[in-house]
C-alpha atoms as a PDB file:
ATOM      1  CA  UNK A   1     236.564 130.404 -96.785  1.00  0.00           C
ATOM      2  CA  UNK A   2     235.173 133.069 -94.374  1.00  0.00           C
ATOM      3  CA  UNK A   3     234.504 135.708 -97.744  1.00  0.00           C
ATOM      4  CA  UNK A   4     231.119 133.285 -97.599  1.00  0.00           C
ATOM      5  CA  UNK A   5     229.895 135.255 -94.807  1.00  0.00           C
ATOM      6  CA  UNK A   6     229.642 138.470 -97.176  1.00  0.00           C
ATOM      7  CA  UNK A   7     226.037 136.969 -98.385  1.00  0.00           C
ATOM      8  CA  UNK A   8     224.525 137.287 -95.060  1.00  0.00           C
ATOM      9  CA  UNK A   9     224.196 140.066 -93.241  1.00  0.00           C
ATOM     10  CA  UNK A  10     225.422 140.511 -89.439  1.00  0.00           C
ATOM     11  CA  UNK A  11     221.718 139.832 -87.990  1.00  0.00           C
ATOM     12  CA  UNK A  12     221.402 136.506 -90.032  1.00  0.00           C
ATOM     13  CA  UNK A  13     224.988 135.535 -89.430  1.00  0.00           C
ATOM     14  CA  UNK A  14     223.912 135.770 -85.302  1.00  0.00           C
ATOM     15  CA  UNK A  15     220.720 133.950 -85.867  1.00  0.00           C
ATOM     16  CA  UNK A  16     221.868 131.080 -87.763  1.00  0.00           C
ATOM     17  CA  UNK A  17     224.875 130.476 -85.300  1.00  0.00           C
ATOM     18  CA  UNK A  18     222.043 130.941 -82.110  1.00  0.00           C
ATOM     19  CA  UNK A  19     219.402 128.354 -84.400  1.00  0.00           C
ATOM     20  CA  UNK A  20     222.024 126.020 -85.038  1.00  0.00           C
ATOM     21  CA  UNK A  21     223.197 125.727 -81.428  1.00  0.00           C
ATOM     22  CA  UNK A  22     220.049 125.741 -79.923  1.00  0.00           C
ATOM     23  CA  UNK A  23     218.949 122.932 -82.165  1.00  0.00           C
ATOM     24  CA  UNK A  24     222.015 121.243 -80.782  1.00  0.00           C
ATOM     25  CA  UNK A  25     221.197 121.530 -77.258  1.00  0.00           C
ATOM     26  CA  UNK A  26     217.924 120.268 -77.991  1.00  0.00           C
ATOM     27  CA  UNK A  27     218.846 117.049 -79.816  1.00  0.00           C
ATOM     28  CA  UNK A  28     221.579 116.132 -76.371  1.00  0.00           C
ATOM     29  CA  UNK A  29     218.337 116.883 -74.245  1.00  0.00           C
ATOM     30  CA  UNK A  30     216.330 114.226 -76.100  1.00  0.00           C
ATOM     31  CA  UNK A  31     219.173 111.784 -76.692  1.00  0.00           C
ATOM     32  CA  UNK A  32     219.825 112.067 -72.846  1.00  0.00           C
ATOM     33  CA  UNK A  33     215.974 111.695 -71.823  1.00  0.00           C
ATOM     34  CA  UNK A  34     215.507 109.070 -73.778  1.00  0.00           C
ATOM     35  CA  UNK A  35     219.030 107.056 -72.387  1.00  0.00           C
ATOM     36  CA  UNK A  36     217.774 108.019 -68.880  1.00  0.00           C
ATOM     37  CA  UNK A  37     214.495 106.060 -69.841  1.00  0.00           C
ATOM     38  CA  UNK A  38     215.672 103.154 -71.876  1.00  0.00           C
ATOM     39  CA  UNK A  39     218.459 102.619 -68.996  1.00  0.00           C
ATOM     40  CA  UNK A  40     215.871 102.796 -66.141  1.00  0.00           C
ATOM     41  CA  UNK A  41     213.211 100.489 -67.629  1.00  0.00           C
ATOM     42  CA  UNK A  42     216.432  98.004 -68.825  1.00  0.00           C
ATOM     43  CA  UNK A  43     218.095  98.461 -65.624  1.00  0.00           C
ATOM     44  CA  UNK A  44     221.199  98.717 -68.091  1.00  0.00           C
ATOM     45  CA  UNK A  45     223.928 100.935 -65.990  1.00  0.00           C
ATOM     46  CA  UNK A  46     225.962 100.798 -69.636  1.00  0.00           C
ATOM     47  CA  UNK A  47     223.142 103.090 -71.063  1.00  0.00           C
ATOM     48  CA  UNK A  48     222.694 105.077 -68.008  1.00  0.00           C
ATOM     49  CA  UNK A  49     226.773 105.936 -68.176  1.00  0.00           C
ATOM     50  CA  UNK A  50     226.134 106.471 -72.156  1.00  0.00           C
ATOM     51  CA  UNK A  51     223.127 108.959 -70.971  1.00  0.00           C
ATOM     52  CA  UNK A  52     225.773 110.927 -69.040  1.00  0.00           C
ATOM     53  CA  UNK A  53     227.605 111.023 -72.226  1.00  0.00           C
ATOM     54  CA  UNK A  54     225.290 113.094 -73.473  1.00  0.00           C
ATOM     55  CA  UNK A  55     224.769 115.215 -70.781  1.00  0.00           C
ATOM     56  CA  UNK A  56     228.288 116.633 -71.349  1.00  0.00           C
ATOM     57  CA  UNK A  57     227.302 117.389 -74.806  1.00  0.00           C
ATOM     58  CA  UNK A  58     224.617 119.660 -73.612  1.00  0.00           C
ATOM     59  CA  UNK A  59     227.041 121.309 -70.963  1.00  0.00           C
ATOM     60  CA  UNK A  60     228.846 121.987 -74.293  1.00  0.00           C
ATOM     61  CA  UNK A  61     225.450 123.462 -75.914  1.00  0.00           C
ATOM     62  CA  UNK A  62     225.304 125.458 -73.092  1.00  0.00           C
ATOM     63  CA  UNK A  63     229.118 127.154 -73.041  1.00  0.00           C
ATOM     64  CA  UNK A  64     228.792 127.462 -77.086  1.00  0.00           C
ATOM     65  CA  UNK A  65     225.266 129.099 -76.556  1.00  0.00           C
ATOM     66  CA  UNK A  66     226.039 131.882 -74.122  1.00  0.00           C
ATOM     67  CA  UNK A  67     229.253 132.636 -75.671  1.00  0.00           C
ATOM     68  CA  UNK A  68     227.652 133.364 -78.777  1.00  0.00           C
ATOM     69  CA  UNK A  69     224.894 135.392 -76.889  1.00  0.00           C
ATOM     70  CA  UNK A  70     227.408 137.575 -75.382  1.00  0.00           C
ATOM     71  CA  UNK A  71     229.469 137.842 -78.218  1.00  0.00           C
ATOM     72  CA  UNK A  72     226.344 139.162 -80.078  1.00  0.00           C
ATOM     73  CA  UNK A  73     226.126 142.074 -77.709  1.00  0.00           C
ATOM     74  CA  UNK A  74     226.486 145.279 -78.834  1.00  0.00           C
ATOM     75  CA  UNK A  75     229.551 147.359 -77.412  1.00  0.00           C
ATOM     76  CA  UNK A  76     229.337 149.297 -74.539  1.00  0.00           C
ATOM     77  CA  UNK A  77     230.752 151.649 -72.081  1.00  0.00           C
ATOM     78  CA  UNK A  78     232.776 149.052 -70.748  1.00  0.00           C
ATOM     79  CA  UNK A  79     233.304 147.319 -73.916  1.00  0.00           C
ATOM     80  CA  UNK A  80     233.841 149.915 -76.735  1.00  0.00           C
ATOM     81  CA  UNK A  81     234.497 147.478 -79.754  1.00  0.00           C
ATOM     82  CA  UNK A  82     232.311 144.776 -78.304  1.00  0.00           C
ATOM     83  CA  UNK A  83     232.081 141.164 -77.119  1.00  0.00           C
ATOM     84  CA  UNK A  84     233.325 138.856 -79.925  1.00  0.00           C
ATOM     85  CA  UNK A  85     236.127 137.775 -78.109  1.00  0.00           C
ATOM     86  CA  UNK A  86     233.309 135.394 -75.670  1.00  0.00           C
ATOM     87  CA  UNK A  87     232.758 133.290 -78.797  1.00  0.00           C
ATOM     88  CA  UNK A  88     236.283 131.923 -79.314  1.00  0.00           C
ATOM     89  CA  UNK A  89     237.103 131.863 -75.539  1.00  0.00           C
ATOM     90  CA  UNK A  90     234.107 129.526 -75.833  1.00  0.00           C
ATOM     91  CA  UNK A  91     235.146 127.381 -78.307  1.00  0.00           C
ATOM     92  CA  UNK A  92     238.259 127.023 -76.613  1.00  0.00           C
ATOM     93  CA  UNK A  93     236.709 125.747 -73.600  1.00  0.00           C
ATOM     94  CA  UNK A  94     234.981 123.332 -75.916  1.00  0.00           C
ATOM     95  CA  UNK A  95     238.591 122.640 -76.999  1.00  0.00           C
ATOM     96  CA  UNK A  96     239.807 122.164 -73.668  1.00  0.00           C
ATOM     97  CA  UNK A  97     236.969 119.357 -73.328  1.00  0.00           C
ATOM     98  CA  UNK A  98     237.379 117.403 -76.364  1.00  0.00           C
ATOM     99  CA  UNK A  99     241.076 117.000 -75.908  1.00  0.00           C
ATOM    100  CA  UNK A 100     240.497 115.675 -72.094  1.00  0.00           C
ATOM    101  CA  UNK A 101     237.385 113.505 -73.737  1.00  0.00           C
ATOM    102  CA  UNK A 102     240.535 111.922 -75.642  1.00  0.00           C
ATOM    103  CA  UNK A 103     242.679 111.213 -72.861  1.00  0.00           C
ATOM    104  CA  UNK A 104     240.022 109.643 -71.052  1.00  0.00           C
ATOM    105  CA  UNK A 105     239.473 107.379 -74.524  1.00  0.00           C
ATOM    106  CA  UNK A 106     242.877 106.681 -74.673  1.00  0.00           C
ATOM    107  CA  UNK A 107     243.300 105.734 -70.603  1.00  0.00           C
ATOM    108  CA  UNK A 108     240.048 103.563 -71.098  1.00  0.00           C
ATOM    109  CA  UNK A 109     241.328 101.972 -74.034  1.00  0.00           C
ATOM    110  CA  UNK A 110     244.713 100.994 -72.277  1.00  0.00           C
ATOM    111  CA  UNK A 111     243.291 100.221 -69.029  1.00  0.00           C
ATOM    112  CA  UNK A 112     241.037  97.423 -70.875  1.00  0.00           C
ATOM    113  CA  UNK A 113     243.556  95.925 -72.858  1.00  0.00           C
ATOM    114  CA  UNK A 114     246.140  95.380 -69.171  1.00  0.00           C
ATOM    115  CA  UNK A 115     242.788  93.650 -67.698  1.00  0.00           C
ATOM    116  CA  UNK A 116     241.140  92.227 -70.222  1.00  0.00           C
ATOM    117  CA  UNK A 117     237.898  93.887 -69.642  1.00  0.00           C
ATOM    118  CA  UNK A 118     235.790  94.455 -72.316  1.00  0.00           C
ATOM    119  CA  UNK A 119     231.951  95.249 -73.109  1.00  0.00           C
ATOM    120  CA  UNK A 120     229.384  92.377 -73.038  1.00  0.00           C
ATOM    121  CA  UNK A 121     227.279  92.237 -76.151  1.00  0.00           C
ATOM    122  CA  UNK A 122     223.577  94.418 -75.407  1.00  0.00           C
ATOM    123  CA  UNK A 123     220.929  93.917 -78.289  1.00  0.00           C
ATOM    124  CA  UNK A 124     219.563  97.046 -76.531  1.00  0.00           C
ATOM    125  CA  UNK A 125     223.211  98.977 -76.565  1.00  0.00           C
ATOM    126  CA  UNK A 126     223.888  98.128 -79.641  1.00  0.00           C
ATOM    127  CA  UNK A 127     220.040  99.744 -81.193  1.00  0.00           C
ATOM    128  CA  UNK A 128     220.837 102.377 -79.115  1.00  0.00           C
ATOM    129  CA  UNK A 129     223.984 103.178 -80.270  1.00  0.00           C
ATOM    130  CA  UNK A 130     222.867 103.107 -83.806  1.00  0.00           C
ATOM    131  CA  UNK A 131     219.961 105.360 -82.835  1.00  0.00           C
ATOM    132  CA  UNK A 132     222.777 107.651 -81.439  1.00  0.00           C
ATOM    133  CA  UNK A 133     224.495 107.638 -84.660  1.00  0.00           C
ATOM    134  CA  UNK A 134     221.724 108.144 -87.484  1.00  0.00           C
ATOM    135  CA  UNK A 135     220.517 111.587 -84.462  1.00  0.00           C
ATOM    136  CA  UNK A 136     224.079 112.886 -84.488  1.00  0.00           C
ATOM    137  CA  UNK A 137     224.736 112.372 -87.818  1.00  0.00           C
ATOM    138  CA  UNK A 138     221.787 114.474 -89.217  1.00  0.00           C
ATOM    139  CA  UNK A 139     223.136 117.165 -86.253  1.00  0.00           C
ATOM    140  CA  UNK A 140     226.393 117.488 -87.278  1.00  0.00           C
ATOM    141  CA  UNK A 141     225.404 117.357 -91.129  1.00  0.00           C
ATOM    142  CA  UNK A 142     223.178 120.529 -90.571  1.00  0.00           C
ATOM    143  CA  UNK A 143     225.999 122.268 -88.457  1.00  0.00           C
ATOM    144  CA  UNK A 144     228.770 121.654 -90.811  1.00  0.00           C
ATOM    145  CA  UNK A 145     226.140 123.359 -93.181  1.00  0.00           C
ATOM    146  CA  UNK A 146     225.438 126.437 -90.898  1.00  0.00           C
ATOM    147  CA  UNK A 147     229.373 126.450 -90.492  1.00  0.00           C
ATOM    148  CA  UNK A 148     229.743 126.580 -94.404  1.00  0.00           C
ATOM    149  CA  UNK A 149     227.653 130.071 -94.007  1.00  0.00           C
ATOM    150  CA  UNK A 150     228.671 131.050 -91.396  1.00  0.00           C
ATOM    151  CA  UNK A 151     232.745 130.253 -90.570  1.00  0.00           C
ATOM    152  CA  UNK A 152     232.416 130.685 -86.626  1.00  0.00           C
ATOM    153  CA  UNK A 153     234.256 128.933 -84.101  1.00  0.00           C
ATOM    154  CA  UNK A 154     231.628 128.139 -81.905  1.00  0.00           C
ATOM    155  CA  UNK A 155     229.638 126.462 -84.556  1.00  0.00           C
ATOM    156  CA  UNK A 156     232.775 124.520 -85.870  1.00  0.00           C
ATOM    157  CA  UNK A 157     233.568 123.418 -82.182  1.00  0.00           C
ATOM    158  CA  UNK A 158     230.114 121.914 -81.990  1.00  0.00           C
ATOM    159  CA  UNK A 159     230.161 120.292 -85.292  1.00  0.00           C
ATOM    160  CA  UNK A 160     233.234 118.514 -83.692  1.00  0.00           C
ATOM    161  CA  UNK A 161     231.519 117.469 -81.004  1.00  0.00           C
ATOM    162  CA  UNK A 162     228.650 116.092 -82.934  1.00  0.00           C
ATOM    163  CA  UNK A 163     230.953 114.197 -84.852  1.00  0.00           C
ATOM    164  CA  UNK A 164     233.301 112.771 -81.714  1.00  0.00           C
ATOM    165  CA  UNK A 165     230.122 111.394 -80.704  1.00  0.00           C
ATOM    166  CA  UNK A 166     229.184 109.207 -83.479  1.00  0.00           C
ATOM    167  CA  UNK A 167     233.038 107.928 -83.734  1.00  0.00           C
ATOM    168  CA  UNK A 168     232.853 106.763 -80.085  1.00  0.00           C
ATOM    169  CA  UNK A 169     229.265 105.445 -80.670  1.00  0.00           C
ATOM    170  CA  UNK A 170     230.791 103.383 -84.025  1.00  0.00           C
ATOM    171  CA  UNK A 171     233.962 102.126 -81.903  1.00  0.00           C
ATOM    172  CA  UNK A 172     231.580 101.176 -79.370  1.00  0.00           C
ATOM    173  CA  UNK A 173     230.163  98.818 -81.711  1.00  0.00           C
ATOM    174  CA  UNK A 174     233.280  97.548 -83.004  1.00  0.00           C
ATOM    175  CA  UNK A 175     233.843  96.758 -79.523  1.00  0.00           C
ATOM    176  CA  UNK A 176     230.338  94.684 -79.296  1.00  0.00           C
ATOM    177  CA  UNK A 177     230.900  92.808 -82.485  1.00  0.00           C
ATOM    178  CA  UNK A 178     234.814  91.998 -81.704  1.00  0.00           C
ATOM    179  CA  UNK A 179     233.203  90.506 -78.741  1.00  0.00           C
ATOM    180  CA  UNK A 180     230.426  88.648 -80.223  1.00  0.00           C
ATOM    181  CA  UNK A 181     233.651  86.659 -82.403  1.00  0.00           C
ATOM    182  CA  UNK A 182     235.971  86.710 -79.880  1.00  0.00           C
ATOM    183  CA  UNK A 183     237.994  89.780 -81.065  1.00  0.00           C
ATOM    184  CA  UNK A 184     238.400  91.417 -77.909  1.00  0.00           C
ATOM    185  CA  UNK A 185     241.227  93.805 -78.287  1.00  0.00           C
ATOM    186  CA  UNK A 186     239.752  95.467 -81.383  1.00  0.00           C
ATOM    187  CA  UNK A 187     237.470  97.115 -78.792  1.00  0.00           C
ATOM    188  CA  UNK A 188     240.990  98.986 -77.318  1.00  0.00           C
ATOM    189  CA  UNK A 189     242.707  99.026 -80.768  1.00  0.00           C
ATOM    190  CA  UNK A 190     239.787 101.074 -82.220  1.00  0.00           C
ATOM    191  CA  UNK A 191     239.137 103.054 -79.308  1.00  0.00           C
ATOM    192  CA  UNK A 192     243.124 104.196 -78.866  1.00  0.00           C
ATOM    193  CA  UNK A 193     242.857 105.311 -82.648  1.00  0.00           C
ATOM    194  CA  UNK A 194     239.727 107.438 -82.011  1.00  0.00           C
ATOM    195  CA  UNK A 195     241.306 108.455 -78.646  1.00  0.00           C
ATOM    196  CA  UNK A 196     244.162 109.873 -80.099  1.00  0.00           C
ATOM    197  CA  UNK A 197     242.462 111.123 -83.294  1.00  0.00           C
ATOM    198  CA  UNK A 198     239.848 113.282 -80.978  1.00  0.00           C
ATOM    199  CA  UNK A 199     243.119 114.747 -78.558  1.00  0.00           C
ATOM    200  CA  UNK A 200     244.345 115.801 -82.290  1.00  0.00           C
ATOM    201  CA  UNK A 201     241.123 117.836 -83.291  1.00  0.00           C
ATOM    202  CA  UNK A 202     240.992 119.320 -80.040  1.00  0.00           C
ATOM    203  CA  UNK A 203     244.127 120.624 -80.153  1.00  0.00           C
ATOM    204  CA  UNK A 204     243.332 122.070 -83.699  1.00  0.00           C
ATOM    205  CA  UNK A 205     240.499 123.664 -82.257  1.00  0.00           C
ATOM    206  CA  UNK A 206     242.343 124.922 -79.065  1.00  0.00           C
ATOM    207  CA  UNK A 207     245.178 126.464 -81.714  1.00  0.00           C
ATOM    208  CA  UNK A 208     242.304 128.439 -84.096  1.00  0.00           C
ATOM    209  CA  UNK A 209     240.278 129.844 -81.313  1.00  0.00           C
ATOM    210  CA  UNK A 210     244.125 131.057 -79.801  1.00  0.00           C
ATOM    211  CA  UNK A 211     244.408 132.944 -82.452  1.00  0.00           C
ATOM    212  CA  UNK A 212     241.320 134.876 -83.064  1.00  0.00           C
ATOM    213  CA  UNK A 213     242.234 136.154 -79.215  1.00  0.00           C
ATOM    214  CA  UNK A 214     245.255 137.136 -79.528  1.00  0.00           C
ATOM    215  CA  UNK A 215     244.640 138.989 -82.929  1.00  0.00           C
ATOM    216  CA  UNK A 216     245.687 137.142 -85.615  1.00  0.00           C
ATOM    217  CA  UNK A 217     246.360 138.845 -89.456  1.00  0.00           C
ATOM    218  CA  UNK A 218     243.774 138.316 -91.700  1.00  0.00           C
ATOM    219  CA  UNK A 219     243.555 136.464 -94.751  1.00  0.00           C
ATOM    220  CA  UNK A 220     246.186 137.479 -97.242  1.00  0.00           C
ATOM    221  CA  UNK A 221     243.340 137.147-100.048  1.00  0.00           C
ATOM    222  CA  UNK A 222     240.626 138.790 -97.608  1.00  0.00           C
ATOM    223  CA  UNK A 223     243.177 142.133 -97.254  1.00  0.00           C
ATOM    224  CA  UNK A 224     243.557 141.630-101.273  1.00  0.00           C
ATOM    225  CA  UNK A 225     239.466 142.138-101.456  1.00  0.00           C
ATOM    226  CA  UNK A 226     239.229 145.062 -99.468  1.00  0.00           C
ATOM    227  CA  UNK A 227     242.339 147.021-100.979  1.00  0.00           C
ATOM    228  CA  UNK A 228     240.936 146.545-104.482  1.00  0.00           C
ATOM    229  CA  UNK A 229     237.657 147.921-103.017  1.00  0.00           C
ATOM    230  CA  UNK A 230     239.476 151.040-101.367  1.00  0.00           C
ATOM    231  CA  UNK A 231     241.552 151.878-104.614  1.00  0.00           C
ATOM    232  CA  UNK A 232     238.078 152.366-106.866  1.00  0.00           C
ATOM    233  CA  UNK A 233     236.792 154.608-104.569  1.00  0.00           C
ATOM    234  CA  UNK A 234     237.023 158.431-106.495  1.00  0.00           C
ATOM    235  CA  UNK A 235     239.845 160.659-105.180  1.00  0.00           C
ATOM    236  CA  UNK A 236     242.723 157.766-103.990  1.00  0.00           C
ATOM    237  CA  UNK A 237     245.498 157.480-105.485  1.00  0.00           C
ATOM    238  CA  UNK A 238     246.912 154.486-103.590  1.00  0.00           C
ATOM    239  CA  UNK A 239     247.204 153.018-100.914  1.00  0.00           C
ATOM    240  CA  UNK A 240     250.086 153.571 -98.540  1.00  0.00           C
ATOM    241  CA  UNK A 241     249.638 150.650 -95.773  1.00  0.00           C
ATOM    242  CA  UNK A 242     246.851 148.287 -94.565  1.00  0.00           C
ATOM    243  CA  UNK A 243     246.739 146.429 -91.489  1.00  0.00           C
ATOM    244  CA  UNK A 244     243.495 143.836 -90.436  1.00  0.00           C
ATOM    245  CA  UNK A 245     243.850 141.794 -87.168  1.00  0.00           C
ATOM    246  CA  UNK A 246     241.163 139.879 -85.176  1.00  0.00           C
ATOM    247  CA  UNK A 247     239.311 141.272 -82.370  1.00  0.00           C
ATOM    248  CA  UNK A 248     237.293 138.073 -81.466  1.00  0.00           C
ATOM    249  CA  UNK A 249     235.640 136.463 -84.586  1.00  0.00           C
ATOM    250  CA  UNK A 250     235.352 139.954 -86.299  1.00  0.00           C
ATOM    251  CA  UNK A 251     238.432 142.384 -87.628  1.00  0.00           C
ATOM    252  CA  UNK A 252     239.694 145.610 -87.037  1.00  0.00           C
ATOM    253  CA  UNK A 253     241.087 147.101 -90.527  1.00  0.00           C
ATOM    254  CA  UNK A 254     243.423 150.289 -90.190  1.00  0.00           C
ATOM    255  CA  UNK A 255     244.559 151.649 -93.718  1.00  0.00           C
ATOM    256  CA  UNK A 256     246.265 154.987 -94.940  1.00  0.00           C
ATOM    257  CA  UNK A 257     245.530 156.152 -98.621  1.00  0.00           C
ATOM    258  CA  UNK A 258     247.011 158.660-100.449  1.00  0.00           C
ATOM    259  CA  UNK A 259     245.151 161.614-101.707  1.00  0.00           C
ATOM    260  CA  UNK A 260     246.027 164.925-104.310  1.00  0.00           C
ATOM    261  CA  UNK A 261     247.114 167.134-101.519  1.00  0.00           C
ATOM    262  CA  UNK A 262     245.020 170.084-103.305  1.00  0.00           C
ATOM    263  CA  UNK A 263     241.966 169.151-102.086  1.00  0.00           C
ATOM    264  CA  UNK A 264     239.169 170.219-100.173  1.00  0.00           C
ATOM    265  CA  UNK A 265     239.499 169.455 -96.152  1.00  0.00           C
ATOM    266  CA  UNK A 266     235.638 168.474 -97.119  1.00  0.00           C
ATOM    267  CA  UNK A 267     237.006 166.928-100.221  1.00  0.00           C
ATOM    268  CA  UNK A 268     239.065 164.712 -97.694  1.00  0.00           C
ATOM    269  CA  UNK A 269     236.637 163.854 -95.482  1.00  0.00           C
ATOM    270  CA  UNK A 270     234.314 162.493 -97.627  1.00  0.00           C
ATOM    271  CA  UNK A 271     236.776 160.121 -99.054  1.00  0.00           C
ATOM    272  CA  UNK A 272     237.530 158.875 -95.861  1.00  0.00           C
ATOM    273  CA  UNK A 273     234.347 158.379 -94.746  1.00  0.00           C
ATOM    274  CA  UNK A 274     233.306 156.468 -98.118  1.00  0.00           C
ATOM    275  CA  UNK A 275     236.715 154.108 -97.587  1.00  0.00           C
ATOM    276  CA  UNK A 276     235.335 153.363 -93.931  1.00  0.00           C
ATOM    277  CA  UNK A 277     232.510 152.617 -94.879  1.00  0.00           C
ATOM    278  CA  UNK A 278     233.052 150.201 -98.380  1.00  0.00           C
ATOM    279  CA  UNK A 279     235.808 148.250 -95.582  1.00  0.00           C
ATOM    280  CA  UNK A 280     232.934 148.016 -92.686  1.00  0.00           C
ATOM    281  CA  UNK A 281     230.591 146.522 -95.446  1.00  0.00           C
ATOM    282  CA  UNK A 282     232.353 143.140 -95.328  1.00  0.00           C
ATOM    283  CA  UNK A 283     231.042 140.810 -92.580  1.00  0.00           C
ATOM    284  CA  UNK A 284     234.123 139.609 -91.758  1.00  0.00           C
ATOM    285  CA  UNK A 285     235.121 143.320 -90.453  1.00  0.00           C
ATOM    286  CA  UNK A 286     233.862 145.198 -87.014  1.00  0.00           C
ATOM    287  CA  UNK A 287     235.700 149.195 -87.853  1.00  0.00           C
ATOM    288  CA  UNK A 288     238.044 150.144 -89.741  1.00  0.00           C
ATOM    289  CA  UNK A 289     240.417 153.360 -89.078  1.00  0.00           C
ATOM    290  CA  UNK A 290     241.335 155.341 -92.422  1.00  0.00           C
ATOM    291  CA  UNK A 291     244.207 157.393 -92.413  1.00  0.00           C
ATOM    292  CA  UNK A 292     244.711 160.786 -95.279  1.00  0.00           C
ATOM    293  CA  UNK A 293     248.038 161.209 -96.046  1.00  0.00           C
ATOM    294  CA  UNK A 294     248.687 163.941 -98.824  1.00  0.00           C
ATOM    295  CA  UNK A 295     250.894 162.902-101.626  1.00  0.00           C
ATOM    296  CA  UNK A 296     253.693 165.237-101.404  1.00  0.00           C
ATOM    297  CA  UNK A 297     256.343 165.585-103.865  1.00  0.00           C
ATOM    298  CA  UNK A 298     259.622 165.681-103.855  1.00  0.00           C
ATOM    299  CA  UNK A 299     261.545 168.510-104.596  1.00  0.00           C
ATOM    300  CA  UNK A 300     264.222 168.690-107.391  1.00  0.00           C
ATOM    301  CA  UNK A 301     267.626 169.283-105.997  1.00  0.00           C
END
């Protein structure tokens, strides 16, 4: 899936993941306001805990934002191949989050079943709640499409969270209709399922974001793409090894072709410079290190 990223370029692929977030943190900043005032005018502390609710989702706008901001830093003297590490150790926290958001679901959950405390039905809550879930909806529909472009973590992380919120929104209302006929446990029942469904995600995303830090291979299919680019390049004869890992979100490729040893030094480094730079043209790659090794035949004993 991440070859989709070749169709943008590394400025767009930054500015759709900043858009997309910042849109994010927007929406939570609304959806909170407008809790906070609805709760205060109701004097409804079920929509002023909801409105806290949100304000956890834009603490997660926040961590998603800056990591992408600093992972969209150029490298420096202190950082020589960059920052895009930030962006998964972000989503990670976001990870970290969602899979405590779970426990707390499933402790709820269990903790109202032993007492047999359960929600009271709220004509406001309950308009509220489906306000929450048409808002999130349309966000997480627009960042699962800016994830489609774009494959990054951070983005993927948030489209999670968008869509964690409209589950516990919908068991929420499960819970007020079970109690409006009397079904009080499906208010637990539903909300252990979500609970443990969320914990499951968040673990998902905990495991991905692991691995683009501590440099995980590339795509078999991705290395595939760039060999068959390296091989048509005039002058190599084939290539002897390739290697791709993950620095961050982007990769490091380090390959070593073979060449006519005959040739010009020149001859030699143009080739090399040509392979680095056909390999540094996909977006899923940072630098790549080419290696000339002369074919050298074996003499006949």
């Amino acid at each position: 899936m991440r070859n989709k990223r070749n169709f943008l370029s590394k400025k767009d692929y930054l500015s759709i993941k900043k858009r997309t977030v910042f849109l994010g943190f927007l929406g939570n900043v609304s959806l909170f306001l407008l809790k906070i005032l609805i709760g205060f005018v109701s004097n409804s502390l079920a929509v002023m805990s909801d409105a806290f609710n949100s304000l956890s989702d834009i603490v997660t706008s926040i961590i998603l934002f800056v990591s992408i901001l600093v992972g969209g830093k150029s490298a420096d003297n202190e950082h020589p191949f960059g920052h895009y590490r930030s962006e998964p150790i972000g989503s990670l926290i976001v990870a970290v989050l969602t899979v405590v958001l779970g426990f707390e679901i499933l402790r709820i959950s269990v903790s109202r079943f032993i007492t047999n405390s359960f929600p009271k039905f709220s004509q406001l809550a309950l308009f509220l709640l489906i306000g929450t879930i048409i808002a999130k909806s349309l966000m997480y529909l627009y960042t699962k499409f800016s994830w489609n472009k774009t494959q990054s973590p951070a983005i993927f992380a948030l489209a999670i969270d968008h869509r964690n919120d409209i589950l516990i929104s919908i068991f929420a209302i499960i819970g007020f209709l079970g109690s409006s006929f009397n079904l009080f446990f499906l208010d637990s029942l539903v909300a252990f399922f979500i609970g443990a469904w969320i914990i499951k995600v968040g673990i998902s995303i905990g495991i991905k974001s692991i691995k683009y830090l501590i440099g995980e291979t590339a795509e078999p299919e991705l290395i595939k793409k760039i060999s068959k680019a390296v091989l048509k390049i005039s002058g190599v004869s084939s290539i002897q090894k390739i290697k791709a890992h993950y620095v961050g979100i982007l990769l490091q490729v380090e390959v070593h072709i073979r060449v006519n040893r005959n040739i010009s030094v020149y001859r030699s480094h143009t080739i090399e410079t040509n392979a680095r730079r056909i390999i540094e043209r996909f977006k899923e790659v940072d630098r790549a290190f080419v290696h000339i090794d002369p074919i050298i035949k074996s003499r006949p004993h």
